[in-house]
N, C-alpha and C. Protein backbone atom coordinates (compact mmCIF):
# COMPACT_ATOMS: atom_id res chain seq x y z
N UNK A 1 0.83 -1.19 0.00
CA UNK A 1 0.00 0.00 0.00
C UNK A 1 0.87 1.25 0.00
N UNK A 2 0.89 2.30 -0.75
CA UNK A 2 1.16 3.85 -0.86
C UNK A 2 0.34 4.28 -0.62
N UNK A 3 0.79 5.59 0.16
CA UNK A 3 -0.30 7.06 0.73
C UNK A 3 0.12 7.88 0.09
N UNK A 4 -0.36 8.50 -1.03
CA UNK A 4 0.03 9.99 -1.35
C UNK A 4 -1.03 10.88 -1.01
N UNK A 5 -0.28 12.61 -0.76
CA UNK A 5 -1.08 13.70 -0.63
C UNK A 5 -0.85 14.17 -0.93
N UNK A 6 -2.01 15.35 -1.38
CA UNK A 6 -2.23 16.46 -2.54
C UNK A 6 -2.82 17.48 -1.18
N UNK A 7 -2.28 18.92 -2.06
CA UNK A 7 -3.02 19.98 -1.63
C UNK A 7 -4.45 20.49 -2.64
N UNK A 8 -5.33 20.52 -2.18
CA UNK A 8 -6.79 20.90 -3.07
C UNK A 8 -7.11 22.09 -2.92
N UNK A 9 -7.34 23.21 -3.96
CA UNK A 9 -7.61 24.29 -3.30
C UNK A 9 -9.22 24.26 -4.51
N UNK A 10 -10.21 25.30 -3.30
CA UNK A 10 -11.59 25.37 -3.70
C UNK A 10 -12.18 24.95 -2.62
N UNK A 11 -11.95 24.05 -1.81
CA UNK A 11 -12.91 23.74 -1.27
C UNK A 11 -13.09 24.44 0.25
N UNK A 12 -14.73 24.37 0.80
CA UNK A 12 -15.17 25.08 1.92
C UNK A 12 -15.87 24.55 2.64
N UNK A 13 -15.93 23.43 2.50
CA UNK A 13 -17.35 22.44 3.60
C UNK A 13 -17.50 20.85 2.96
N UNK A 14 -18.09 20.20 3.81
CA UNK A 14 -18.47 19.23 4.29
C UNK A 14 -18.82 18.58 2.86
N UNK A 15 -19.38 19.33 2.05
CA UNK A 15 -19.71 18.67 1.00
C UNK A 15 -19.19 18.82 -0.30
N UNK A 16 -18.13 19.88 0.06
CA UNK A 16 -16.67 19.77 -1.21
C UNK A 16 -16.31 18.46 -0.60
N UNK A 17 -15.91 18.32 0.35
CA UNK A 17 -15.40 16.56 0.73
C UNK A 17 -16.10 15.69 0.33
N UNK A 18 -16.96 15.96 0.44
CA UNK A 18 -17.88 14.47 -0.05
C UNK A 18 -17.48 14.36 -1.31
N UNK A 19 -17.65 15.41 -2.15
CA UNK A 19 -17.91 15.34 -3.95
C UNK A 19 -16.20 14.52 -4.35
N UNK A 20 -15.53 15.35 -3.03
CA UNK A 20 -13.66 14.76 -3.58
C UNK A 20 -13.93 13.06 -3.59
N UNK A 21 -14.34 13.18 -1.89
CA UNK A 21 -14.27 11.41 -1.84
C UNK A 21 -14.99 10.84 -2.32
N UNK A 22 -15.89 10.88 -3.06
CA UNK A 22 -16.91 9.89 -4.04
C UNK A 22 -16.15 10.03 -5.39
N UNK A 23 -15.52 10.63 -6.07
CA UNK A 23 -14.75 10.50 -7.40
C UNK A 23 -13.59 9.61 -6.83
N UNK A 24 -12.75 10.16 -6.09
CA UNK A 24 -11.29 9.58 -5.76
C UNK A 24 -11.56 8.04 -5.44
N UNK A 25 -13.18 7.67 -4.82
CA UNK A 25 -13.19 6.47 -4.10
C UNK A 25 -13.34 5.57 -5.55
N UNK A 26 -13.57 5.90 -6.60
CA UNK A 26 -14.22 5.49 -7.66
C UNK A 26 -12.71 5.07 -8.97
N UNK A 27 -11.65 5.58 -7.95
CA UNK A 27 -10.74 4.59 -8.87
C UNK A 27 -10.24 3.58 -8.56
N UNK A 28 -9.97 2.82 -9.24
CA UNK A 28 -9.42 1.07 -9.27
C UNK A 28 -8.42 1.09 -8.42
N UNK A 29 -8.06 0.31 -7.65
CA UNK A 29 -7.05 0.25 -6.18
C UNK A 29 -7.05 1.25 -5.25
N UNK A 30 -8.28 1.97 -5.45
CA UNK A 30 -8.07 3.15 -3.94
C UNK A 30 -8.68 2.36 -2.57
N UNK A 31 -7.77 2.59 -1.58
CA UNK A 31 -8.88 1.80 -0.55
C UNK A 31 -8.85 2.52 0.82
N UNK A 32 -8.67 3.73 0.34
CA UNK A 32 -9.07 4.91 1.60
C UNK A 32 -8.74 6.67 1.29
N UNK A 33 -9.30 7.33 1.61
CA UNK A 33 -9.49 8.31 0.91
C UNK A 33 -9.73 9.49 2.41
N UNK A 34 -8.86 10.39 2.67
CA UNK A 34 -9.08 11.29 3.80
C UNK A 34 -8.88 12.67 3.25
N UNK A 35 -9.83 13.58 3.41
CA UNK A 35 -10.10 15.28 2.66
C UNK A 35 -10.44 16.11 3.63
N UNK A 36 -10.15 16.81 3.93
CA UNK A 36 -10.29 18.27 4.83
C UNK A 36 -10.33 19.47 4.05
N UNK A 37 -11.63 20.05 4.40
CA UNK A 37 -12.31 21.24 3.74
C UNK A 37 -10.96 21.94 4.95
N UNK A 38 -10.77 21.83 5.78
CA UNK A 38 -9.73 22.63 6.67
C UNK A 38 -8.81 23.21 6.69
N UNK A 39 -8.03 22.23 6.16
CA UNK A 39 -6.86 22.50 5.87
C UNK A 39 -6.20 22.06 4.50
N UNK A 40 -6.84 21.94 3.27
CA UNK A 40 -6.79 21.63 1.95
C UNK A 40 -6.26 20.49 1.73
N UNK A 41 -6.08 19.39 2.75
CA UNK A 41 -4.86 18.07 2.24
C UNK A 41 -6.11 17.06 2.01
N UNK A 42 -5.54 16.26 1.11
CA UNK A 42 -6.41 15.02 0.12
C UNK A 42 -4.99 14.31 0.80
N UNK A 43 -5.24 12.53 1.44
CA UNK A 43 -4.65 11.62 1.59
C UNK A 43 -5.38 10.75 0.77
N UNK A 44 -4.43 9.59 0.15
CA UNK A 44 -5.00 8.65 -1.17
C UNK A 44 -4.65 7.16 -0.42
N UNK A 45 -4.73 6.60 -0.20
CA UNK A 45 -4.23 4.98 0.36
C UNK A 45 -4.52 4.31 -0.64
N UNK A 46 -3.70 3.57 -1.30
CA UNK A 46 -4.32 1.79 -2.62
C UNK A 46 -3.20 1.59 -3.16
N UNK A 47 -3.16 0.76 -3.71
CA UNK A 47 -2.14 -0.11 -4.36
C UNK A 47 -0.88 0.82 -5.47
N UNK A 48 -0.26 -0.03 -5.67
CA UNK A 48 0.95 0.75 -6.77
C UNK A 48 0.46 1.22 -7.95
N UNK A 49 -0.78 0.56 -8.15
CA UNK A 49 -1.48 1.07 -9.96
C UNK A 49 -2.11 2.32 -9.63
N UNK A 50 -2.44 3.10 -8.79
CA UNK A 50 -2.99 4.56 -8.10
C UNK A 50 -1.76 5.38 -8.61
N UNK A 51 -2.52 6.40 -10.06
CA UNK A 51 -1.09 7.42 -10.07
C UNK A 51 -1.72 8.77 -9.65
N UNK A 52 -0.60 9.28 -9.67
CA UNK A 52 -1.36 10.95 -9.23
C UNK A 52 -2.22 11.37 -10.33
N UNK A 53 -1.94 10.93 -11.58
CA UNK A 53 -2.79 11.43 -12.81
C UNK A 53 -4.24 11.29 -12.83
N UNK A 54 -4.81 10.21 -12.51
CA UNK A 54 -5.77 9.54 -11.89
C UNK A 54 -6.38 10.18 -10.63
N UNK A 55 -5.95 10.56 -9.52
CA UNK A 55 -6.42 11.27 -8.54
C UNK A 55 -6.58 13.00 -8.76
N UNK A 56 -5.67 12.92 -9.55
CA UNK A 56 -6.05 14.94 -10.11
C UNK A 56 -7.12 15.13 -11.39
N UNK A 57 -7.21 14.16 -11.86
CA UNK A 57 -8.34 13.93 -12.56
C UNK A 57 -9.63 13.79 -12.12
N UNK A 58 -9.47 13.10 -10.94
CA UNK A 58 -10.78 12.53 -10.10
C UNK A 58 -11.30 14.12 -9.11
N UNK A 59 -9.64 14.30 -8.88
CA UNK A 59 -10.46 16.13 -8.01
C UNK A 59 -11.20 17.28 -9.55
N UNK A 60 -10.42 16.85 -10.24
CA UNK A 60 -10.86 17.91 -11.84
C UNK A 60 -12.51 17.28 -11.65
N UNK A 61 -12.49 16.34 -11.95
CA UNK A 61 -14.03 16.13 -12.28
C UNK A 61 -15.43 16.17 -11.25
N UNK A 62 -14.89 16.34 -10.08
CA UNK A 62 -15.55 16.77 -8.28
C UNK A 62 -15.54 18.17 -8.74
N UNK A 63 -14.77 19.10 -9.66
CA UNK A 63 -15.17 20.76 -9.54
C UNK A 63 -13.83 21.63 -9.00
N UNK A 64 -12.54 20.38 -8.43
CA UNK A 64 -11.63 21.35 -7.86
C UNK A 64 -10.39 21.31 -8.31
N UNK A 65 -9.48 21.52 -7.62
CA UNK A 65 -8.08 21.51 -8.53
C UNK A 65 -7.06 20.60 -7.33
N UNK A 66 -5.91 20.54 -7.61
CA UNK A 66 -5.28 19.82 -6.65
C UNK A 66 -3.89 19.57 -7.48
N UNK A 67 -2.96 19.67 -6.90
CA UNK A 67 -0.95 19.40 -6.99
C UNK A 67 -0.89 18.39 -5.85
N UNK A 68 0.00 17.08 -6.36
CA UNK A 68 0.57 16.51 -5.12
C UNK A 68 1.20 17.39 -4.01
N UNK A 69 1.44 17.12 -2.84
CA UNK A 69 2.00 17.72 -1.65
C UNK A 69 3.37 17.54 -2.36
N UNK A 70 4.12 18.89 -1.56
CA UNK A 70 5.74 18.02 -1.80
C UNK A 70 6.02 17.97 -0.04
């Protein structure tokens, strides 16, 4: 298992999170998914086939934007 994190910017509540974690949950080897309207960090947990391309895609299509963390 790999954890990567992204910073997301756009979001303001409870239900920008939701919209992140229902796309992100929706790709092939994700198997945990943690988002804070709070403090902008997206955590990704799943297998080695999970690329960042795939998860910034998945925030693009929720409405927001997002860069891996460095």
């Amino acid at each position: 298992m790999a954890t990567n994190e992204y910073q997301v910017t756009g979001m303001t509540c409870g239900h920008c999170e939701l919209s992140i974690r229902e796309e992100v949950s929706e790709i092939p080897g994700v198997d945990a998914v943690e988002v804070s309207a709070q403090t902008g960090k997206l955590s990704v947990t799943g297998n080695a086939a999970v690329t960042d391309a795939q998860v910034l895609a998945a925030v693009t299509e929720a409405g927001y934007s997002a860069v891996p963390a460095a």
